[in-house]
N, C-alpha and C. Protein backbone atom coordinates (compact mmCIF):
# COMPACT_ATOMS: atom_id res chain seq x y z
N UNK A 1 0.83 -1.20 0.00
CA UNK A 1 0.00 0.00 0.00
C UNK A 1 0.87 1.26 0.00
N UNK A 2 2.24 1.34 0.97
CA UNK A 2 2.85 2.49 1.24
C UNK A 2 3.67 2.87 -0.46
N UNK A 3 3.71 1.41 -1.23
CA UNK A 3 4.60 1.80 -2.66
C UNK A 3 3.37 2.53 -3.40
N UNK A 4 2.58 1.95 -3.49
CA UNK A 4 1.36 2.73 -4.33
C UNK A 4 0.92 4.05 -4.10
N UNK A 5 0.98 4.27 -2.66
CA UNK A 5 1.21 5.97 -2.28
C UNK A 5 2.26 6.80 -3.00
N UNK A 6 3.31 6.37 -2.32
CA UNK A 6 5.01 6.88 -3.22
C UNK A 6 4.35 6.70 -4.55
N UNK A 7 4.32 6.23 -5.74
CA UNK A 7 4.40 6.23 -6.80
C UNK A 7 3.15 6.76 -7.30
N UNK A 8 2.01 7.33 -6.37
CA UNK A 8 1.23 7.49 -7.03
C UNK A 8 1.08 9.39 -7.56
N UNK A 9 2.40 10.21 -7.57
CA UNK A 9 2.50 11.12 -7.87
C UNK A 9 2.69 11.28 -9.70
N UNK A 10 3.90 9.89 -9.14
CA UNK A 10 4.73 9.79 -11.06
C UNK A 10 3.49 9.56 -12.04
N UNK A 11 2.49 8.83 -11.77
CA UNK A 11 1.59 8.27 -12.33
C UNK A 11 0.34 9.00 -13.15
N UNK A 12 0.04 9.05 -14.18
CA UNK A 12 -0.63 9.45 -15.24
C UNK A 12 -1.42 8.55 -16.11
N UNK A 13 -2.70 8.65 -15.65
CA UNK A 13 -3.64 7.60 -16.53
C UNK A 13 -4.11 8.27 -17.90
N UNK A 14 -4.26 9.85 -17.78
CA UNK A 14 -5.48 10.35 -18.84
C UNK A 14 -4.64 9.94 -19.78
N UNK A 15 -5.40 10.78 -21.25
CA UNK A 15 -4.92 10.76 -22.39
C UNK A 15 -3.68 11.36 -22.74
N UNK A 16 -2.56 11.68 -23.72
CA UNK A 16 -1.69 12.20 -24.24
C UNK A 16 -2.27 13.20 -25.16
N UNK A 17 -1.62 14.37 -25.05
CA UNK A 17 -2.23 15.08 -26.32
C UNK A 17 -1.08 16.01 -26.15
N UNK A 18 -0.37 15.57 -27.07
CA UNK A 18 0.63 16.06 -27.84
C UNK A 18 0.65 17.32 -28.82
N UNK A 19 1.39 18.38 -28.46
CA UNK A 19 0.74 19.36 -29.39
C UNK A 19 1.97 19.60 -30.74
N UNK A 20 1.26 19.60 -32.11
CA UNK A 20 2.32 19.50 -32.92
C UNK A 20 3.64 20.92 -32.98
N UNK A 21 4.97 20.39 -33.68
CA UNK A 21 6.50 20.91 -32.64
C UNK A 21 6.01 22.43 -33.51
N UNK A 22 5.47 22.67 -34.39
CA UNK A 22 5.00 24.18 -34.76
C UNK A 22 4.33 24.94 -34.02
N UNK A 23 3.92 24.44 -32.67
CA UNK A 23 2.93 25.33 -32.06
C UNK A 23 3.93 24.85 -31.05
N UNK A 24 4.88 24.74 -30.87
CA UNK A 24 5.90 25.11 -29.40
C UNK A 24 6.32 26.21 -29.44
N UNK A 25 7.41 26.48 -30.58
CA UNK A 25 7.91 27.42 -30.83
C UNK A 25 7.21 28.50 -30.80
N UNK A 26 7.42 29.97 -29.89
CA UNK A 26 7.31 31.02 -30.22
C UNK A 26 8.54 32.15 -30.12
N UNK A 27 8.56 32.74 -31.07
CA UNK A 27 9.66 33.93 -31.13
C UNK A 27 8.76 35.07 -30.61
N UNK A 28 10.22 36.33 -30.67
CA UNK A 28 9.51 37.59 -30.52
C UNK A 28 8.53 38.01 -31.59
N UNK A 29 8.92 37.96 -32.66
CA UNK A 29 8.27 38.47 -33.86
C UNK A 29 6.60 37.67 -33.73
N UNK A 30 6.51 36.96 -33.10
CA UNK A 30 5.48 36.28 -33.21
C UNK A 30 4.29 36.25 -31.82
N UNK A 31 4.94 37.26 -31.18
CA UNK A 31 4.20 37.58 -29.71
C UNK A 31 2.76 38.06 -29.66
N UNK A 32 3.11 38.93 -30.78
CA UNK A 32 2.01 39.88 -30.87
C UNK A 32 1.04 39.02 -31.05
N UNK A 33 0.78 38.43 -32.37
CA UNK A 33 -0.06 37.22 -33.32
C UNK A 33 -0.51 35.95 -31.81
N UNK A 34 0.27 35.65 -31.21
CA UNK A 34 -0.19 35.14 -30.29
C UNK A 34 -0.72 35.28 -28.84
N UNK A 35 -0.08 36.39 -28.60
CA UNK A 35 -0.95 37.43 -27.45
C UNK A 35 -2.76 37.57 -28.19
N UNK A 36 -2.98 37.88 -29.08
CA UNK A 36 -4.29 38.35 -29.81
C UNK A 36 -5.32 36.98 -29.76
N UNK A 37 -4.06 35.46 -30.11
CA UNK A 37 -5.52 34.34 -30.25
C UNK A 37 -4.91 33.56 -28.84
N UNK A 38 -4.12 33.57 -28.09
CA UNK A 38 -3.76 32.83 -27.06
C UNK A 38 -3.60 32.82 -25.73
N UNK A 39 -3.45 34.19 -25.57
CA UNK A 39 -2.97 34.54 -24.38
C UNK A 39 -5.09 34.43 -23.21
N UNK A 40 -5.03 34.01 -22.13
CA UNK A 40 -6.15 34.72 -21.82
C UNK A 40 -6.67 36.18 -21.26
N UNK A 41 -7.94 36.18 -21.76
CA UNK A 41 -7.92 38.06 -21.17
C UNK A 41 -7.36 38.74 -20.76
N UNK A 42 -7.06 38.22 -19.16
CA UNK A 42 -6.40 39.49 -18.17
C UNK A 42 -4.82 39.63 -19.15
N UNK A 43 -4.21 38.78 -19.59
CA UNK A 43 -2.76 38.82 -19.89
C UNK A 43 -2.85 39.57 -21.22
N UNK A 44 -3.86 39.14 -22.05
CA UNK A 44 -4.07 40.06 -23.44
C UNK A 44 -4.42 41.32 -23.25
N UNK A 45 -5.20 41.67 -22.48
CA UNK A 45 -5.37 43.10 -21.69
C UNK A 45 -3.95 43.84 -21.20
N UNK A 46 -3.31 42.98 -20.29
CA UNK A 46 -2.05 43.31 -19.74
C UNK A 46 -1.23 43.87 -20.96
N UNK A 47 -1.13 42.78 -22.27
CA UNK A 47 0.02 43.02 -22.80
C UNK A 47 -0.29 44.38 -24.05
N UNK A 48 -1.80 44.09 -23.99
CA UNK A 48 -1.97 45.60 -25.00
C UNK A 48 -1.82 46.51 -24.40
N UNK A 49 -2.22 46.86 -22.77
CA UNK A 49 -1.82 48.13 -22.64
C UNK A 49 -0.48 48.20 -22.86
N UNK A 50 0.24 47.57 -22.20
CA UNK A 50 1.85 47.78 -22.32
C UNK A 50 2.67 48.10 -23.89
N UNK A 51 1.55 47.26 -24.75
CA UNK A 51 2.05 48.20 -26.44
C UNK A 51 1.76 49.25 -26.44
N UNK A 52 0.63 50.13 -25.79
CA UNK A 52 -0.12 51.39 -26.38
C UNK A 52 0.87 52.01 -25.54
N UNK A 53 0.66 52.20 -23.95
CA UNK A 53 1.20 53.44 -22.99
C UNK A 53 2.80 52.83 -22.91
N UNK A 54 3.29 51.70 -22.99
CA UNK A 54 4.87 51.55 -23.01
C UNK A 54 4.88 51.59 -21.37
N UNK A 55 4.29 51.08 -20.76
CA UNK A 55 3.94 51.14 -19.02
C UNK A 55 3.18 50.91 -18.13
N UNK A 56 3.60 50.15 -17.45
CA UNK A 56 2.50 49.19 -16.61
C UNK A 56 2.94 49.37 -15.09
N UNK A 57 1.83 49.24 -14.00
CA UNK A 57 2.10 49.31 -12.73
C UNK A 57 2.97 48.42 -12.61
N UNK A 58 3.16 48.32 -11.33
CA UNK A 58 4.00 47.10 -10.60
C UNK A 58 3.42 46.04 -10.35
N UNK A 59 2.44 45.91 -10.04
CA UNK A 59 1.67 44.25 -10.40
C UNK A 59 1.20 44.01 -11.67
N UNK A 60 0.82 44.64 -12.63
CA UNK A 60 0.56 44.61 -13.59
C UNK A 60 2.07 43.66 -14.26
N UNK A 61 3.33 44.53 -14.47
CA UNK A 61 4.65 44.30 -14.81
C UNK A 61 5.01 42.59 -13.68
N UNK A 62 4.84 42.54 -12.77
CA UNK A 62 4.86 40.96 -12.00
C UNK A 62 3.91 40.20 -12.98
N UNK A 63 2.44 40.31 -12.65
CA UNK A 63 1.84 39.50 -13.52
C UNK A 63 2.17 38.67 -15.02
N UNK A 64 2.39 39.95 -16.09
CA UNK A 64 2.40 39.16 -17.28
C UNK A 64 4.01 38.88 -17.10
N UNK A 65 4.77 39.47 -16.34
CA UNK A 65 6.06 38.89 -16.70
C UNK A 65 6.23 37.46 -16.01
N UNK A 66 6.10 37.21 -15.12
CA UNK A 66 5.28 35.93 -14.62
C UNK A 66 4.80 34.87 -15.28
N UNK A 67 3.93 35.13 -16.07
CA UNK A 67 2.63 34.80 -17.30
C UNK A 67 4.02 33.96 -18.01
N UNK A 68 4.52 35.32 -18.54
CA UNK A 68 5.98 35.35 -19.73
C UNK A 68 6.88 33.96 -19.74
N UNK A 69 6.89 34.21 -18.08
CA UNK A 69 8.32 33.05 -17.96
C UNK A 69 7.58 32.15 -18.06
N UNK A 70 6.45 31.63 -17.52
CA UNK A 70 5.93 30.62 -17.67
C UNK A 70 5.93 29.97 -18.97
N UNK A 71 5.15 30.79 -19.95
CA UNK A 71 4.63 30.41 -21.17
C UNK A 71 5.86 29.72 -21.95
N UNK A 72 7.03 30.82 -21.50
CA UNK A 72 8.39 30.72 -22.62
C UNK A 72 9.32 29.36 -22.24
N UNK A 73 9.04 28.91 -20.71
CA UNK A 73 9.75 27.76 -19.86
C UNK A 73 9.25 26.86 -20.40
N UNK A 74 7.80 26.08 -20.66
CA UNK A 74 6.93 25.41 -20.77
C UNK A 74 7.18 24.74 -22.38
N UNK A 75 7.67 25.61 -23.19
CA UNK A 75 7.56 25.14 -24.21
C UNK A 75 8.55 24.37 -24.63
């Protein structure tokens, strides 16, 4: 019983869904285009203001940069 505990972190029943290696990759040039169909609201919100005024509060600037590392680590 105590191995089935331990191991029951590693363990993954659902499905696989593999996303094809063209939709890993994102560059800079390609932020924009994907901020617009990908990002969700609050972060697409976040990142347009930051194109228009060039400036964001201090949680605002934590948040999507946050968001950022995530998205860019992940892939």
């Amino acid at each position: 019983m105590n191995q089935i505990v331990e191991t029951l972190n590693a363990s993954y029943l659902g499905p696989d869904y593999p996303q094809p290696k063209e939709f890993r990759e994102i560059s800079i040039k390609d932020l924009d285009q994907v901020a617009k169909t990908s990002f969700p609201l609050c972060m697409c919100h976040l990142f347009d203001k930051l194109r228009e005024d060039h400036h964001l509060k201090h949680g605002g600037r934590m948040q999507l940069g946050l968001f950022l590392k995530v998205v860019l680590i992940n892939l």
